[in-house]
Protein backbone atom coordinates (compact mmCIF):
# COMPACT_ATOMS: atom_id res chain seq x y z
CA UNK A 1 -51.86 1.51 7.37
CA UNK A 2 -50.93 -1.87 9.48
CA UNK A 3 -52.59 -2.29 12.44
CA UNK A 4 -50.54 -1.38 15.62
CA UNK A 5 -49.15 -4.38 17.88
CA UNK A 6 -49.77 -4.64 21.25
CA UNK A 7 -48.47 -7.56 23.72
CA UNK A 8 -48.98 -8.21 27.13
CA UNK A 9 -46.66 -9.81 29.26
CA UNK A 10 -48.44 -11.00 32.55
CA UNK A 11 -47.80 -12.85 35.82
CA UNK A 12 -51.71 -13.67 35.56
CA UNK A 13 -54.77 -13.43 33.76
CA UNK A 14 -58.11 -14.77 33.53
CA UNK A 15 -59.45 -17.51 33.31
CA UNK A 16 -56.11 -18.95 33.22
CA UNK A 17 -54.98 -17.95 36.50
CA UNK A 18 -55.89 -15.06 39.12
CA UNK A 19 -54.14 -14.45 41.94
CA UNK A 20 -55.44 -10.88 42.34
CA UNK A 21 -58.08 -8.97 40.78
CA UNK A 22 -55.75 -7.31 37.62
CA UNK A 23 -56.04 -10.46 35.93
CA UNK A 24 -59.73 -10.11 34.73
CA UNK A 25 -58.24 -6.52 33.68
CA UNK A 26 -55.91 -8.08 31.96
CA UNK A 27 -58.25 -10.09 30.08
CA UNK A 28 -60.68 -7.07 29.30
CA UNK A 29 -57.70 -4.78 28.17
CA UNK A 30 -56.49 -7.84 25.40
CA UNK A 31 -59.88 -8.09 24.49
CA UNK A 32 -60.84 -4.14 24.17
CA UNK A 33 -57.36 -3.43 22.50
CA UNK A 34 -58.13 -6.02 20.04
CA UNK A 35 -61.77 -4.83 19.25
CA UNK A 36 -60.45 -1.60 18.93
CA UNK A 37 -57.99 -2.43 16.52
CA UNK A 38 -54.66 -3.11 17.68
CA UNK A 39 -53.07 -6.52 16.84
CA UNK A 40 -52.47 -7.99 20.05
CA UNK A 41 -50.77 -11.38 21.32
CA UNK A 42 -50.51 -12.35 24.98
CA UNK A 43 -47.63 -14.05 27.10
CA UNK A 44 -47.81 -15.93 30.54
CA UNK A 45 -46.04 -18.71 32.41
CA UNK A 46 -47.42 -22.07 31.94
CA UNK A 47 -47.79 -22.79 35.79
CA UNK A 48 -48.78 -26.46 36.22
CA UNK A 49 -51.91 -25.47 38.16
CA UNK A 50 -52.80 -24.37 35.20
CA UNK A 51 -54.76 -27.35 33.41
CA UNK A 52 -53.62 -27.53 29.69
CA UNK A 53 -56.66 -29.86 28.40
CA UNK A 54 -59.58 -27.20 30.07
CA UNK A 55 -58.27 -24.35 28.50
CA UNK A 56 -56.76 -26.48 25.00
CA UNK A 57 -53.31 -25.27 25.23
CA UNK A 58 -51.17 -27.12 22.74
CA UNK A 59 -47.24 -26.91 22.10
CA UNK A 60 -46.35 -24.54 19.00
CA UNK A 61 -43.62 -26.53 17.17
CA UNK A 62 -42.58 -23.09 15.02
CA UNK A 63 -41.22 -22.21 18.26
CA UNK A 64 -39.73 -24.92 19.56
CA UNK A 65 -35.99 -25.22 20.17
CA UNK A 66 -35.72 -22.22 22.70
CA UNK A 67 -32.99 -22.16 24.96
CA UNK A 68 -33.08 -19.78 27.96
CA UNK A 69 -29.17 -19.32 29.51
CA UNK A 70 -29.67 -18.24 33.62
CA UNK A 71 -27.21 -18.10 36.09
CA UNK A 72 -24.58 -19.97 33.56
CA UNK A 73 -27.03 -22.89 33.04
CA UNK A 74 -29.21 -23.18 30.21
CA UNK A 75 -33.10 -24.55 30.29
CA UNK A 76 -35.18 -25.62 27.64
CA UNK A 77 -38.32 -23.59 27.06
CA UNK A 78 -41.47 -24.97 25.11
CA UNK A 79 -44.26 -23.10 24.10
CA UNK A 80 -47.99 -23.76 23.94
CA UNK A 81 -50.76 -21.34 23.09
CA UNK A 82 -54.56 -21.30 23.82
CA UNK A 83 -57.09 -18.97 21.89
CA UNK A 84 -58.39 -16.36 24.92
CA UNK A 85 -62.19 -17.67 25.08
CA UNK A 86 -64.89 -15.45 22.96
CA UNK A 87 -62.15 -13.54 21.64
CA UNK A 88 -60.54 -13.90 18.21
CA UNK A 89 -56.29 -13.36 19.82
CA UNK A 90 -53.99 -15.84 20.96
CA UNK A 91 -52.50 -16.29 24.54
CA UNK A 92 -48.81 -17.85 24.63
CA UNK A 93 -47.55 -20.03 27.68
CA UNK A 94 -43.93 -20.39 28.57
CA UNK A 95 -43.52 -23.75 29.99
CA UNK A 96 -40.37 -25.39 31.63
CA UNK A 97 -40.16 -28.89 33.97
CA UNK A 98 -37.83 -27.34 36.37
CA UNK A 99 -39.74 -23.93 36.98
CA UNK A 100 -43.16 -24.28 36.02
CA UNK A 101 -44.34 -27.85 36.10
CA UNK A 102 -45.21 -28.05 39.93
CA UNK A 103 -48.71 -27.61 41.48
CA UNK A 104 -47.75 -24.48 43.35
CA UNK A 105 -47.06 -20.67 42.30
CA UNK A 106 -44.32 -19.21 44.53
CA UNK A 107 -45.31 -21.21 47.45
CA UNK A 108 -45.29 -24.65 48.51
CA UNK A 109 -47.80 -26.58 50.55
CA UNK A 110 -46.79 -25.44 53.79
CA UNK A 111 -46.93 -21.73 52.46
CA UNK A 112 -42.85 -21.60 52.31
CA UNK A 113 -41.58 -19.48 49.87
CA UNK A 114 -39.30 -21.39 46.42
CA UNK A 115 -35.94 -20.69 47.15
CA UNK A 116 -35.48 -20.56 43.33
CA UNK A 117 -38.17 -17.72 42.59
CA UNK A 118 -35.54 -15.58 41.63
CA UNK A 119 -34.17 -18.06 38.68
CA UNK A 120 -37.92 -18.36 37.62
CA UNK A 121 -38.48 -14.62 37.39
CA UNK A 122 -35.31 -14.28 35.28
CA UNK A 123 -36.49 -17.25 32.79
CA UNK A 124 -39.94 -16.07 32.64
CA UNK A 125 -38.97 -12.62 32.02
CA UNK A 126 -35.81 -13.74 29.75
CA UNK A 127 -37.50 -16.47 28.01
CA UNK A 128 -40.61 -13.88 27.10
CA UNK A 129 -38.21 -11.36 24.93
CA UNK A 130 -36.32 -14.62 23.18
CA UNK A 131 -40.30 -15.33 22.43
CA UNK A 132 -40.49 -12.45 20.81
CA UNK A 133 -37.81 -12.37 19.30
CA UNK A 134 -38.65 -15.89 17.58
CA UNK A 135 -41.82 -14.71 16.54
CA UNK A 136 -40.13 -11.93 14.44
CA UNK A 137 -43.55 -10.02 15.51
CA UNK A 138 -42.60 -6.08 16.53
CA UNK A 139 -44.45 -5.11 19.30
CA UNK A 140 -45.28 -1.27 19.39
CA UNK A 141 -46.60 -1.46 22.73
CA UNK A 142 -45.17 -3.72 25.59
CA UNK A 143 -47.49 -3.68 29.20
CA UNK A 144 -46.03 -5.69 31.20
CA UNK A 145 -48.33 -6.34 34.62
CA UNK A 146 -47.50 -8.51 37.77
CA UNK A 147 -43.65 -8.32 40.13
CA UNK A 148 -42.94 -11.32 38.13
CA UNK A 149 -42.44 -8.94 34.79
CA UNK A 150 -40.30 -6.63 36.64
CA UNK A 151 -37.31 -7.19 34.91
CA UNK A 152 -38.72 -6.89 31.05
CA UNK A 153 -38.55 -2.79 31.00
CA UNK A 154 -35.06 -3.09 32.40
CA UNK A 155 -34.09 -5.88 29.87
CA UNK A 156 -35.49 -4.01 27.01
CA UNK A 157 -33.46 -0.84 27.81
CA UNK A 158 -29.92 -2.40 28.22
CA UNK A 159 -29.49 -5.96 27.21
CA UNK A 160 -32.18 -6.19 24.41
CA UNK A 161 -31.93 -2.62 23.54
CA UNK A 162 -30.04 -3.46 19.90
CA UNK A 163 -32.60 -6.17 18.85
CA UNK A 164 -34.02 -5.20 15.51
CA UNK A 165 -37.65 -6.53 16.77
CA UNK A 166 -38.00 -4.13 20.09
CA UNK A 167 -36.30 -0.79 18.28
CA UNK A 168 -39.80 0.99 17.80
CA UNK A 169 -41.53 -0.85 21.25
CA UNK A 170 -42.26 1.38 24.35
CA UNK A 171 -42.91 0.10 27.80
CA UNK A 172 -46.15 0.37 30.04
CA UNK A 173 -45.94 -1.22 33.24
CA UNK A 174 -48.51 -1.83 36.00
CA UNK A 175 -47.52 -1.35 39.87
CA UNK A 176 -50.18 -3.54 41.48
CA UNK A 177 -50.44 -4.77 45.38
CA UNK A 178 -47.91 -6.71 47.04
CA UNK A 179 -48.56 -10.54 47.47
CA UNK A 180 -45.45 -11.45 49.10
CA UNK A 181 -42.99 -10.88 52.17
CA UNK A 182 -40.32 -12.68 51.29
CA UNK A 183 -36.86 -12.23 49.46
CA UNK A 184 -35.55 -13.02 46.24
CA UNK A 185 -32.33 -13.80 47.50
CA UNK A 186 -29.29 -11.85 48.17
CA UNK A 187 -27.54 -13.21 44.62
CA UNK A 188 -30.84 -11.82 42.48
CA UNK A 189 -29.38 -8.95 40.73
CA UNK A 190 -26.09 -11.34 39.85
CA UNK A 191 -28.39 -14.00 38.29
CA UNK A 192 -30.29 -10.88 36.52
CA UNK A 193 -27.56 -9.66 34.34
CA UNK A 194 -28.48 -11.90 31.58
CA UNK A 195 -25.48 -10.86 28.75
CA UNK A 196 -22.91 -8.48 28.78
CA UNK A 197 -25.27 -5.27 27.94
CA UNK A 198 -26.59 -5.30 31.25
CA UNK A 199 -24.54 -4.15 34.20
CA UNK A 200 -25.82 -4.50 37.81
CA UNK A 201 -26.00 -0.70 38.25
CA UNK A 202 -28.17 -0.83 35.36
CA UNK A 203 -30.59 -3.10 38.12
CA UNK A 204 -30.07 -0.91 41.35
CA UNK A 205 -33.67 -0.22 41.80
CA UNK A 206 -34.06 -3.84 42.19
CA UNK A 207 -31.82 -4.32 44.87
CA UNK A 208 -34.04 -4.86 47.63
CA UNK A 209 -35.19 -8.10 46.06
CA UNK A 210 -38.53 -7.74 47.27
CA UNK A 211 -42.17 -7.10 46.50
CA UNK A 212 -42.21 -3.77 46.21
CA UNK A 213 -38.70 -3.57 44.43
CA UNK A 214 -39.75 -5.36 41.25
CA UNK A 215 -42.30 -2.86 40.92
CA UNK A 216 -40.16 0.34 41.76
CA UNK A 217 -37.78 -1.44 38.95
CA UNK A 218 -40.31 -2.22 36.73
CA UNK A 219 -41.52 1.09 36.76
CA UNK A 220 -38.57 3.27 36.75
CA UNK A 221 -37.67 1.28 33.22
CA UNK A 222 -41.15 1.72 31.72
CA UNK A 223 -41.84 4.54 29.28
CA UNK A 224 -45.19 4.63 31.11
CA UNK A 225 -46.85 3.66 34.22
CA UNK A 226 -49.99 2.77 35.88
CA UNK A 227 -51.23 1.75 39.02
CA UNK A 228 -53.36 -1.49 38.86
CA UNK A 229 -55.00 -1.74 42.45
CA UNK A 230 -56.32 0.48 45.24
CA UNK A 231 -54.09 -1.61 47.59
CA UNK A 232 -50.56 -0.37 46.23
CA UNK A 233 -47.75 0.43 48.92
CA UNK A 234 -48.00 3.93 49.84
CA UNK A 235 -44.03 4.34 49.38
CA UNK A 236 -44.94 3.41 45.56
CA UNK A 237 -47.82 5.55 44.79
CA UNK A 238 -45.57 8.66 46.55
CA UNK A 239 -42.65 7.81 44.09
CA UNK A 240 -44.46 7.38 40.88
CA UNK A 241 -48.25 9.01 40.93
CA UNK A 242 -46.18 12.25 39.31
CA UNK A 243 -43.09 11.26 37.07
CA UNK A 244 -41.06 13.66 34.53
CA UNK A 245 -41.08 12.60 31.11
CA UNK A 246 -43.56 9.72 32.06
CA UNK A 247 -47.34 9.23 31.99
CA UNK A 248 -49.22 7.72 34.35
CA UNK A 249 -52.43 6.26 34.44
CA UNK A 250 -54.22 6.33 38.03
CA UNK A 251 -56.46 3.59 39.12
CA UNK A 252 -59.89 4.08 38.44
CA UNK A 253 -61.56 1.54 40.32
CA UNK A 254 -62.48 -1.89 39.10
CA UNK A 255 -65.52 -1.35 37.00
CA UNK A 256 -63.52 1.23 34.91
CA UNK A 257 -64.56 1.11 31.22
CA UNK A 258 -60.59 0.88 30.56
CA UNK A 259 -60.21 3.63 27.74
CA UNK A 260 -57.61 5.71 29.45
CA UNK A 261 -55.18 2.39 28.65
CA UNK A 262 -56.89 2.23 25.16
CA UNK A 263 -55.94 6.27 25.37
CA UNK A 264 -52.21 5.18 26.37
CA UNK A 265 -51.72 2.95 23.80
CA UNK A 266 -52.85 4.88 20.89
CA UNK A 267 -50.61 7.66 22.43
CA UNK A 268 -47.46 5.88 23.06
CA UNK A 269 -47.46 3.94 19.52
CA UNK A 270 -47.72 7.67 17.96
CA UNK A 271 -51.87 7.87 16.44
């Protein structure tokens, strides 16, 4: 029997980049899915704080030659890939001059907010299915973790729901604590609606374009949820501790062993 596929789709994770305490759980769930197992790859953006000779991340060339089309423009995305450190499985970096090059994550020196965070959530979260989808790898299980994935469990239920390579893959997605006050802009769920699969009532959990909103839309998509902090939104945990036809995974504190995911996994991919 062929090992089941796993692949994470993260905002952050460790020691590449941690902006809150899920990203060393990131890196302990790749690593404990793949001991147990499961074939698992990893996907990230390539922020440029992110230092490509430390952590040996060099450009795939199989890949090359991606195009990602947002907000009628389209933007060339390379690829580079680092092995996760004592751990036999491979993370991938999505990397892009316009979006990702700069020194800063959403927020520039003088703390104020990138007016184009919106187009770099749609190519990161765009640009991580075509990935996929150039990889001709299946993925049985998709967790996606951080706002910045929001839009994948969306995506994969309207405009990538025909793709050959997602048809079997079912959707975990982590709610985690807000890290920002700002906006995404009032034209967010326009530049969202990537092809003509995806309508913008498909998006209208989104439509606060906010913190808290890419996690209520992440979720809502997600054929699974579970809560990634002890410092989520109380509006959140209300909505989504008890779901029909979902399961959810509560946060067990940060020195959980991690098996209830391990638990998810097996259960979602049908062991």
């Amino acid at each position: 029997m062929s090992k089941k596929r796993i692949l994470f789709i993260a905002t952050e994770m460790s020691p590449y980049l941690e902006l809150t305490e899920f990203a060393e759980v990131i890196n302990k769930l790749a690593i404990k899915s793949n001991d147990s197992g499961l074939e698992v790859r990893c996907i990230m953006p390539r922020f440029g704080v992110i230092n490509e000779r430390r952590h040996r991340l060099h450009e795939v060339v199989r890949l090359s030659g991606i195009n990602v089309s947002v907000d009628n423009d389209d933007y060339p995305l390379q690829i580079k890939v680092a092995s996760l450190p004592n751990a036999r499985l491979q993370v991938y970096f999505l990397e892009n001059e316009d979006f990702f090059k700069r020194k800063q994550i959403f927020h520039d020196e003088s703390e104020n907010w990138f007016e184009d965070n919106d187009l770099r959530t749609v190519f990161f979260c765009k640009g991580a299915l075509e990935t996929v989808k150039k990889f001709g790898w299946p993925p049985d299980i998709i967790h996606c973790s951080g706002w910045m994935s929001g839009l994948i469990p969306a995506y994969l239920k309207t405009a990538y729901k025909k793709e050959p390579v997602f048809t079997h893959s079912k959707v975990v997605f982590t709610i985690g604590q807000n890290t920002f006050e700002e906006k995404l802009g009032d034209d967010f769920l326009r530049k969202a609606l990537i092809n003509a699969n995806i309508k913008e009532k498909d998006l209208e959990h989104f439509k606060d374009n906010n913190n808290t909103a890419m996690f209520r839309g992440g979720a809502t998509h997600a054929d699974a949820i579970t809560f990634g902090s002890d410092l989520i939104e109380k509006k959140l945990t209300d909505e989504f501790a008890k779901v029909k036809g979902k399961k959810v995974v509560p946060f067990k504190g940060w020195d959980a062993d991690l098996t209830e995911y391990l638990e998810l996994y097996n259960d979602l991919a049908g062991k």
